[in-house]
PDB file of N, CA and C in Angstrom:
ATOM      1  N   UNK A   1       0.795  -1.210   0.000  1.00  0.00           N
ATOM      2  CA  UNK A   1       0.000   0.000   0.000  1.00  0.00           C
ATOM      3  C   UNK A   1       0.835   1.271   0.000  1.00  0.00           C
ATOM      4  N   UNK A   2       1.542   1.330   0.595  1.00  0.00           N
ATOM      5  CA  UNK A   2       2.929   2.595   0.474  1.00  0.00           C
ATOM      6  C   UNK A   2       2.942   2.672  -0.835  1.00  0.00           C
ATOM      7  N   UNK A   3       3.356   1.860  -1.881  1.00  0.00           N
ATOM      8  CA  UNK A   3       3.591   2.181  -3.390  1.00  0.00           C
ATOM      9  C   UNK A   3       2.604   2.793  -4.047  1.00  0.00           C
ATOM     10  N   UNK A   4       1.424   2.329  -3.861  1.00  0.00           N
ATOM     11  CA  UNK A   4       0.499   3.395  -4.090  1.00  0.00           C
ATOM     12  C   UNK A   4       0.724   4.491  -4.035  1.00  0.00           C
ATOM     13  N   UNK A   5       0.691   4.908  -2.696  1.00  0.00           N
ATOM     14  CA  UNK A   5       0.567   6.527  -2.030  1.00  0.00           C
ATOM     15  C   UNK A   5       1.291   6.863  -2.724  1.00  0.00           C
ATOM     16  N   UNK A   6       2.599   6.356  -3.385  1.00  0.00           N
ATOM     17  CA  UNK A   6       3.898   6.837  -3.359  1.00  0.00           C
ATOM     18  C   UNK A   6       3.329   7.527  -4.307  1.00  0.00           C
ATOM     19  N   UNK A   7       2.761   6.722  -6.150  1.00  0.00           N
ATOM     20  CA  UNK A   7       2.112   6.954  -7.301  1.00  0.00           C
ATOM     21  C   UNK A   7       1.359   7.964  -7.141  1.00  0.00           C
ATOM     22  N   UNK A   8       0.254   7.855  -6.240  1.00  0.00           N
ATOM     23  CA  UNK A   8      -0.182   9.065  -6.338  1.00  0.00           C
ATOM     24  C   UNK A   8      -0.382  10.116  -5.795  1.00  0.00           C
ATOM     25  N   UNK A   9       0.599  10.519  -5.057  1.00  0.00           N
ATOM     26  CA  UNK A   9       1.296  11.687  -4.666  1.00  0.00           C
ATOM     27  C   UNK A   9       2.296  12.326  -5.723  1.00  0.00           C
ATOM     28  N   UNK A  10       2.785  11.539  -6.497  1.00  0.00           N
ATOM     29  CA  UNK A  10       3.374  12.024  -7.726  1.00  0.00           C
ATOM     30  C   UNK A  10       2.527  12.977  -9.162  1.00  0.00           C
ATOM     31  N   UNK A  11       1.231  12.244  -8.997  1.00  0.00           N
ATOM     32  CA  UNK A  11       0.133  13.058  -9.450  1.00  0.00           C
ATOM     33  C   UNK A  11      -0.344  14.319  -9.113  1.00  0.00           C
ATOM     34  N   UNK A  12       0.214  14.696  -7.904  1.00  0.00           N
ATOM     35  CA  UNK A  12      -0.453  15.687  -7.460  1.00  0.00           C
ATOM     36  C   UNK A  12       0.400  16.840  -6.934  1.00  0.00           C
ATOM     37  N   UNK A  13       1.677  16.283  -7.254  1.00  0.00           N
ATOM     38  CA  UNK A  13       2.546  17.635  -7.447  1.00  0.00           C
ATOM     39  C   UNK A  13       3.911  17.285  -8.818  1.00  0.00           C
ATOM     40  N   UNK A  14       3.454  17.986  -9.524  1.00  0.00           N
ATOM     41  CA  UNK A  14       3.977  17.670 -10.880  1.00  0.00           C
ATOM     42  C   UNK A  14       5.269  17.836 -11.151  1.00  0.00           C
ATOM     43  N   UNK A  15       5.807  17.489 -11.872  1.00  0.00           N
ATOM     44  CA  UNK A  15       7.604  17.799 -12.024  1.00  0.00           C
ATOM     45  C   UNK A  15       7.599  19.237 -12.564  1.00  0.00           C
ATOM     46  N   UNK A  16       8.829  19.709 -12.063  1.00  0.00           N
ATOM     47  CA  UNK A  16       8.720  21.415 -12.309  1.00  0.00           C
ATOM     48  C   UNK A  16      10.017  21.885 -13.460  1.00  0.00           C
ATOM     49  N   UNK A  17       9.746  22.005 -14.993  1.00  0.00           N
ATOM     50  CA  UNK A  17      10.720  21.594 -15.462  1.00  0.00           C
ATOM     51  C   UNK A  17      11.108  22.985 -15.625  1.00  0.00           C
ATOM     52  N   UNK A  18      10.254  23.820 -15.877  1.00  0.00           N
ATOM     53  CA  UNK A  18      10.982  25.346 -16.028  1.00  0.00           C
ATOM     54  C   UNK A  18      10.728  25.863 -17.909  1.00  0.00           C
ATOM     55  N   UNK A  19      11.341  27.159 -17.581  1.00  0.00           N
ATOM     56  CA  UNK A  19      10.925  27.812 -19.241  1.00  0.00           C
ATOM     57  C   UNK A  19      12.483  28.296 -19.711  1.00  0.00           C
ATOM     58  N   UNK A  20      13.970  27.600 -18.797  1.00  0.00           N
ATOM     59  CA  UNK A  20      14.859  27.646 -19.981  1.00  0.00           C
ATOM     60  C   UNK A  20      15.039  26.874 -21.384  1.00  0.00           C
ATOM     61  N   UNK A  21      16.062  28.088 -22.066  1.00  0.00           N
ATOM     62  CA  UNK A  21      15.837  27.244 -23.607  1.00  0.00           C
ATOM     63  C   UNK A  21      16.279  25.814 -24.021  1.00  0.00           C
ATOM     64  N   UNK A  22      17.166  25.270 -23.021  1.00  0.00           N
ATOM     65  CA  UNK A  22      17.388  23.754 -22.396  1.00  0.00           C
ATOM     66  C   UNK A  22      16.198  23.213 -22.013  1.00  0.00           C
ATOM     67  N   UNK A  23      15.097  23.568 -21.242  1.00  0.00           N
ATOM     68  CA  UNK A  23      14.236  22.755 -20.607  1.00  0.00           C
ATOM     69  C   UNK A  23      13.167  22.908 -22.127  1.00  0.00           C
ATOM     70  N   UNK A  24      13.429  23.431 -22.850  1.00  0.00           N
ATOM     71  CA  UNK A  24      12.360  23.690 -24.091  1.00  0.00           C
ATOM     72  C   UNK A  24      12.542  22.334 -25.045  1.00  0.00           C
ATOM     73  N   UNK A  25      13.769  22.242 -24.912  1.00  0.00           N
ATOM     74  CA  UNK A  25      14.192  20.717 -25.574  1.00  0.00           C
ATOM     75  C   UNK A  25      13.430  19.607 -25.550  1.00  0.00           C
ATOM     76  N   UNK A  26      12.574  19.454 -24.316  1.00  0.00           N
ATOM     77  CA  UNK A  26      11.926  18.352 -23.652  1.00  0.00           C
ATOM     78  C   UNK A  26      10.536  18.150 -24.774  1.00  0.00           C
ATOM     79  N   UNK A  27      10.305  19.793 -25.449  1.00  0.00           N
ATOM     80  CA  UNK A  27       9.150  19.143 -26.366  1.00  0.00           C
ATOM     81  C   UNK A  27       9.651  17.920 -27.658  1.00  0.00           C
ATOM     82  N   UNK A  28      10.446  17.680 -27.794  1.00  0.00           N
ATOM     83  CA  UNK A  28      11.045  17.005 -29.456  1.00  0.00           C
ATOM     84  C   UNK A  28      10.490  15.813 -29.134  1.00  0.00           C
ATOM     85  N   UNK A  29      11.076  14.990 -27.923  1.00  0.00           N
ATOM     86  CA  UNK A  29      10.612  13.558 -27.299  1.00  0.00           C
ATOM     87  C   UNK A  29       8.689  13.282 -27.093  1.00  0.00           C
ATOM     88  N   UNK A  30       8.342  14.474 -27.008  1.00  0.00           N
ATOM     89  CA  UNK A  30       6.938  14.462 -27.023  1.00  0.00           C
ATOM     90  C   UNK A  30       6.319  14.319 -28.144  1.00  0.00           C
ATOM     91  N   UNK A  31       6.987  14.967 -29.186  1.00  0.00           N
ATOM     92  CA  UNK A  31       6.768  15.648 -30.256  1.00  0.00           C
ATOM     93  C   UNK A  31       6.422  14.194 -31.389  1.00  0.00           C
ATOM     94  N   UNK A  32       7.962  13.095 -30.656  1.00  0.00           N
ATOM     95  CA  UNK A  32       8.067  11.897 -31.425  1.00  0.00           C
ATOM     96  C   UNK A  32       6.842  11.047 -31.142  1.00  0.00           C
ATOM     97  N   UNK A  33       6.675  11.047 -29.721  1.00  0.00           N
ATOM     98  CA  UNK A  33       5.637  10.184 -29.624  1.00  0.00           C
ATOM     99  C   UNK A  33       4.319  10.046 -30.091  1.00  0.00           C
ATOM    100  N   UNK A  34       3.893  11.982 -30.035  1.00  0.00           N
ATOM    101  CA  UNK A  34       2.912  12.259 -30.815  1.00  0.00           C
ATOM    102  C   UNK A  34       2.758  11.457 -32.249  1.00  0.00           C
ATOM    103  N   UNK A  35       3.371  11.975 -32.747  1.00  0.00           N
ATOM    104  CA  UNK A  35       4.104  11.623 -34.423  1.00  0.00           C
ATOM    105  C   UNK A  35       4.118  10.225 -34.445  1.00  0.00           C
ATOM    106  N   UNK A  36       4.508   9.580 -33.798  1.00  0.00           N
ATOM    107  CA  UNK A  36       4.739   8.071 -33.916  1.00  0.00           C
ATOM    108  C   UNK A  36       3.107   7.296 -34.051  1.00  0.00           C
ATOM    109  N   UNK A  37       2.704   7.570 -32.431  1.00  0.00           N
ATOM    110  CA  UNK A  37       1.269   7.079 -32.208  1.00  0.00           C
ATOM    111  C   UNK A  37       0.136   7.429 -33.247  1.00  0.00           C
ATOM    112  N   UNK A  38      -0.041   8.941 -33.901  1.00  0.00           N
ATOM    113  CA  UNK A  38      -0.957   8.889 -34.572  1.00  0.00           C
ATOM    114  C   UNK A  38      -0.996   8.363 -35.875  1.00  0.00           C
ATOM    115  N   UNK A  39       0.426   7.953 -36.293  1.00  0.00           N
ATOM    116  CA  UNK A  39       0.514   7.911 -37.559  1.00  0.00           C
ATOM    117  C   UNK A  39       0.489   6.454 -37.545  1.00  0.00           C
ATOM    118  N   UNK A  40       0.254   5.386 -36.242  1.00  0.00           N
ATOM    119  CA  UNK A  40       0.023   4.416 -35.697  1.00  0.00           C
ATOM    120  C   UNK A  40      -1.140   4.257 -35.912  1.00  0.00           C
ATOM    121  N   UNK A  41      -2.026   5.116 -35.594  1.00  0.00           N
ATOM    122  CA  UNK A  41      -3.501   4.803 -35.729  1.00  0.00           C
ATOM    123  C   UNK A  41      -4.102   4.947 -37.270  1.00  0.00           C
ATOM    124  N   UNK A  42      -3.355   5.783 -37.792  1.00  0.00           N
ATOM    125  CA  UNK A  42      -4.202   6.808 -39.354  1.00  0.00           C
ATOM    126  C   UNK A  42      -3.672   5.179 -40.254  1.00  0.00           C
ATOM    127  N   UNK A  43      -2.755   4.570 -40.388  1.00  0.00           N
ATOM    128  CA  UNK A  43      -2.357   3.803 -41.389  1.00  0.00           C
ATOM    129  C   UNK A  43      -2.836   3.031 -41.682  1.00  0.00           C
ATOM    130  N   UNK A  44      -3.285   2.496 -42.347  1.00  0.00           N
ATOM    131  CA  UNK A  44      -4.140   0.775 -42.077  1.00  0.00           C
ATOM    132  C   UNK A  44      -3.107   0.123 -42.425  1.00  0.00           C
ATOM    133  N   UNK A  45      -2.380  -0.291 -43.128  1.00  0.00           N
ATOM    134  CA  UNK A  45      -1.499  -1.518 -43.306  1.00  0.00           C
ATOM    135  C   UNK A  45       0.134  -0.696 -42.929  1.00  0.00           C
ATOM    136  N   UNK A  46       0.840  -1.411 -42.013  1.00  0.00           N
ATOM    137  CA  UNK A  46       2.025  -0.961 -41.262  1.00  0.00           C
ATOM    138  C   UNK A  46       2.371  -1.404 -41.925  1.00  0.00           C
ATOM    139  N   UNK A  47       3.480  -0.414 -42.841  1.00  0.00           N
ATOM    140  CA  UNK A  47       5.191  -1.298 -43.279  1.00  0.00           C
ATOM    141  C   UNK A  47       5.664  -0.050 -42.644  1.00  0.00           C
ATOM    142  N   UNK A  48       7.111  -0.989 -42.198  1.00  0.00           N
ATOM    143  CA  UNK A  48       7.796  -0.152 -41.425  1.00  0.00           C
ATOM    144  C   UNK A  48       8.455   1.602 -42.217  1.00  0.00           C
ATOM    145  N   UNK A  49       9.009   0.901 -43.223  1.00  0.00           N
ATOM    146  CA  UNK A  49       9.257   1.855 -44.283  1.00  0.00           C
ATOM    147  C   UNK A  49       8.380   3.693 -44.550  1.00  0.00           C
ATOM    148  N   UNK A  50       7.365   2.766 -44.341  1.00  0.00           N
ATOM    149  CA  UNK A  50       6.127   4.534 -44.486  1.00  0.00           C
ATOM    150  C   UNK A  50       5.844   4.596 -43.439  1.00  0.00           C
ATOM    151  N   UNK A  51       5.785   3.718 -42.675  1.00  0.00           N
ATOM    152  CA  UNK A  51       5.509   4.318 -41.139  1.00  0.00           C
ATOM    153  C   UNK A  51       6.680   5.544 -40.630  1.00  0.00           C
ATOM    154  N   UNK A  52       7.940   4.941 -40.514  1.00  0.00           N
ATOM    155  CA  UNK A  52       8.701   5.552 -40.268  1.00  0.00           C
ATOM    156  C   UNK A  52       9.161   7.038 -41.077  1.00  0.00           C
ATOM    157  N   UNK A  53       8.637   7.186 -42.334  1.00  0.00           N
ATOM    158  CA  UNK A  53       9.320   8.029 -42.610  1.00  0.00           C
ATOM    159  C   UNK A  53       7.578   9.245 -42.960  1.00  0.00           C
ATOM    160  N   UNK A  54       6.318   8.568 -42.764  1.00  0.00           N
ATOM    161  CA  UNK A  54       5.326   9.384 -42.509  1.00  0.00           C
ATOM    162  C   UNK A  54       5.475  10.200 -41.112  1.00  0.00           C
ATOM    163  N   UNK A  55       5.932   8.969 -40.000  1.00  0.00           N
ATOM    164  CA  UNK A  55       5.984   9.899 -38.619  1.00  0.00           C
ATOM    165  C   UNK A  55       7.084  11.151 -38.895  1.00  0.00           C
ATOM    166  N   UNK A  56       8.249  10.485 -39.315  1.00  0.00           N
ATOM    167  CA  UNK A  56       9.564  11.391 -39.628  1.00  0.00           C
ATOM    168  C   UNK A  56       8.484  12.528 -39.997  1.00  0.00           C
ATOM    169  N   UNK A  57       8.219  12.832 -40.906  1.00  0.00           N
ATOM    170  CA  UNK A  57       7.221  14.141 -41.795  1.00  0.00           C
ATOM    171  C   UNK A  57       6.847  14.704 -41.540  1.00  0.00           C
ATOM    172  N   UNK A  58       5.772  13.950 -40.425  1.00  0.00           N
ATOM    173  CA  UNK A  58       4.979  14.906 -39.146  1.00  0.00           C
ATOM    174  C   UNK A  58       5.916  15.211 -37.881  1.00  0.00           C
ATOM    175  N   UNK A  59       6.207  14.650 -37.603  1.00  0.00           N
ATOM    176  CA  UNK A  59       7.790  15.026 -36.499  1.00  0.00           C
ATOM    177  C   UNK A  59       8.191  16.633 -36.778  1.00  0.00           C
ATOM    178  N   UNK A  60       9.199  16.623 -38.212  1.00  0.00           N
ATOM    179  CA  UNK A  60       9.562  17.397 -38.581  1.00  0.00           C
ATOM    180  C   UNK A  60       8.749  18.403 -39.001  1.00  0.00           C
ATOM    181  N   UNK A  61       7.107  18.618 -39.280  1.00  0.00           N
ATOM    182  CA  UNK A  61       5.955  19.517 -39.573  1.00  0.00           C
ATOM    183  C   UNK A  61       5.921  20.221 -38.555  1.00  0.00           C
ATOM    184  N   UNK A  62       5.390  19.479 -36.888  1.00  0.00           N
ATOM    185  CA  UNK A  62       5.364  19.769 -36.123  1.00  0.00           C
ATOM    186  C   UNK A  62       6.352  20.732 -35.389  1.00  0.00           C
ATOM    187  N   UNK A  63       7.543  19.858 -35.313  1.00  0.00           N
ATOM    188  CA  UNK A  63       8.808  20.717 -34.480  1.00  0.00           C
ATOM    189  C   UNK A  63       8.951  22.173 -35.406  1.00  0.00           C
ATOM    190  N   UNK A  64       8.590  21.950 -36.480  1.00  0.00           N
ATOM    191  CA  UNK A  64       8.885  23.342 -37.692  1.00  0.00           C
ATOM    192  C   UNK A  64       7.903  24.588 -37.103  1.00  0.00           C
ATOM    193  N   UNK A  65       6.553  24.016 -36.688  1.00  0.00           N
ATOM    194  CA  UNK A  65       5.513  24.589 -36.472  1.00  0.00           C
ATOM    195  C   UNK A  65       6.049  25.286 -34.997  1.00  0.00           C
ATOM    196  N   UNK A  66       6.227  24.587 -34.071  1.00  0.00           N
ATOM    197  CA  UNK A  66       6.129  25.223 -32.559  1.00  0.00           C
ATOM    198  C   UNK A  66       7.525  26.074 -32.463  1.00  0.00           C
ATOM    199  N   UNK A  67       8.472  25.507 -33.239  1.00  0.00           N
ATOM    200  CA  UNK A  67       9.686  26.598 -33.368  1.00  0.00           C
ATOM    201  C   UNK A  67       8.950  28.125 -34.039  1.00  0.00           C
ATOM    202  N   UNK A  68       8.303  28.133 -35.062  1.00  0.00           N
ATOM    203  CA  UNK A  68       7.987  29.482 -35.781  1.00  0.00           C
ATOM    204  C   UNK A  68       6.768  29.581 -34.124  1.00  0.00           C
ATOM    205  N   UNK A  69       6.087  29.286 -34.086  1.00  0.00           N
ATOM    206  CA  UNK A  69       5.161  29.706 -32.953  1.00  0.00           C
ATOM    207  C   UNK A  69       5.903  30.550 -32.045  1.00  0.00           C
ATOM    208  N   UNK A  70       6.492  29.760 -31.419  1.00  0.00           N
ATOM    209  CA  UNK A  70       7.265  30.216 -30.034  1.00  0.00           C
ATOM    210  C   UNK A  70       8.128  31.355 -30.737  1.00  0.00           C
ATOM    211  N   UNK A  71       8.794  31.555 -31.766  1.00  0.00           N
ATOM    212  CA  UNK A  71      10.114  32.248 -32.174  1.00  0.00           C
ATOM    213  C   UNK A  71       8.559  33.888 -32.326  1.00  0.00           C
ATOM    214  N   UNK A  72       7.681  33.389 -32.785  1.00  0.00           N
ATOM    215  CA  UNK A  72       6.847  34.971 -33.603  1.00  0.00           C
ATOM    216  C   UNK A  72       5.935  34.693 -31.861  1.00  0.00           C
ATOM    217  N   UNK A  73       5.754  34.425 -31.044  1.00  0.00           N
ATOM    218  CA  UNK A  73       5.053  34.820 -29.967  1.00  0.00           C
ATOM    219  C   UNK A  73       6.233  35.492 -28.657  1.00  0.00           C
ATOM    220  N   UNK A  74       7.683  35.053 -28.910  1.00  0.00           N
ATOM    221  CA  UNK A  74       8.552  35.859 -28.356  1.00  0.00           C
ATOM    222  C   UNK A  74       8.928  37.490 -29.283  1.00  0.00           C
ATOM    223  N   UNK A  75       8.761  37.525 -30.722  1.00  0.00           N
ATOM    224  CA  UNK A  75       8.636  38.671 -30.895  1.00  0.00           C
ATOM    225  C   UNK A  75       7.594  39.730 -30.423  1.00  0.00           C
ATOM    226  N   UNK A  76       6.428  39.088 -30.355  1.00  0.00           N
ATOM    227  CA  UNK A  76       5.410  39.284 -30.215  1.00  0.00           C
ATOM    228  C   UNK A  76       5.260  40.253 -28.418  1.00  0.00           C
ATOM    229  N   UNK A  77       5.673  39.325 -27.603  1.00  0.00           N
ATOM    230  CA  UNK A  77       6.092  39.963 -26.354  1.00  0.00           C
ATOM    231  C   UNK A  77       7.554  40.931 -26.402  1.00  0.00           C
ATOM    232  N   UNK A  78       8.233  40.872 -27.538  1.00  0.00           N
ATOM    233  CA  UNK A  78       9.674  41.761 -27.382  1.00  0.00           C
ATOM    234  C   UNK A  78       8.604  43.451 -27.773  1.00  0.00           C
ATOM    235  N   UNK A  79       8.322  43.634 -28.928  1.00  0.00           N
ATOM    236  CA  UNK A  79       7.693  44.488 -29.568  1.00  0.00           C
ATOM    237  C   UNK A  79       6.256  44.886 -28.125  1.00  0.00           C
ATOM    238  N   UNK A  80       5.593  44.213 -27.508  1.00  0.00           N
ATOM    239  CA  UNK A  80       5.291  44.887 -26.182  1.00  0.00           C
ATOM    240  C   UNK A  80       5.558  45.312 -25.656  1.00  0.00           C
ATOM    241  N   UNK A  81       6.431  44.907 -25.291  1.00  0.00           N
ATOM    242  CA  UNK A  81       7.575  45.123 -23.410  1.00  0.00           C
ATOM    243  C   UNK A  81       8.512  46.473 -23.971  1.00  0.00           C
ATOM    244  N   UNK A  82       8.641  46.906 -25.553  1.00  0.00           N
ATOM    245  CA  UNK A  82       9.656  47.993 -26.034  1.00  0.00           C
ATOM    246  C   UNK A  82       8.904  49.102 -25.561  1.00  0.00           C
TER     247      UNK A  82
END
């Protein structure tokens, strides 16, 4: 019963990773899984070949996307704060 508690007490105070441009890194690994899993579900017949290089696609769509996001929503606050 301790292991429990342990679990979910971990739920209820979350890991605190922070907003340096190091801790920003942490989205790519998310980014894969995303990418991986849906393109898991959308396919009907798995060959490894298009699997892998459809997720690759969206991987790389994605990470393209939240880099321009984040890069034009930090201008976005520079051009405020001037």
């Amino acid at each position: 019963m301790p292991d429990l508690n342990l679990i979910v007490a971990a739920f209820t105070s979350p890991e605190n990773i922070g907003t340096t441009p190091a801790s920003m890194m942490w989205m790519f690994p998310l980014l894969a899984a995303i990418a991986a899993v849906y393109k898991a579900n959308k396919l009907r017949v798995l060959f490894w070949n298009v699997f892998i290089r459809e997720a690759g696609i969206l991987f790389l769509f994605l990470g393209g996307f939240m880099i321009l996001a984040i890069a034009v929503m930090n201008l976005v606050v520079w051009l405020i704060t001037q």
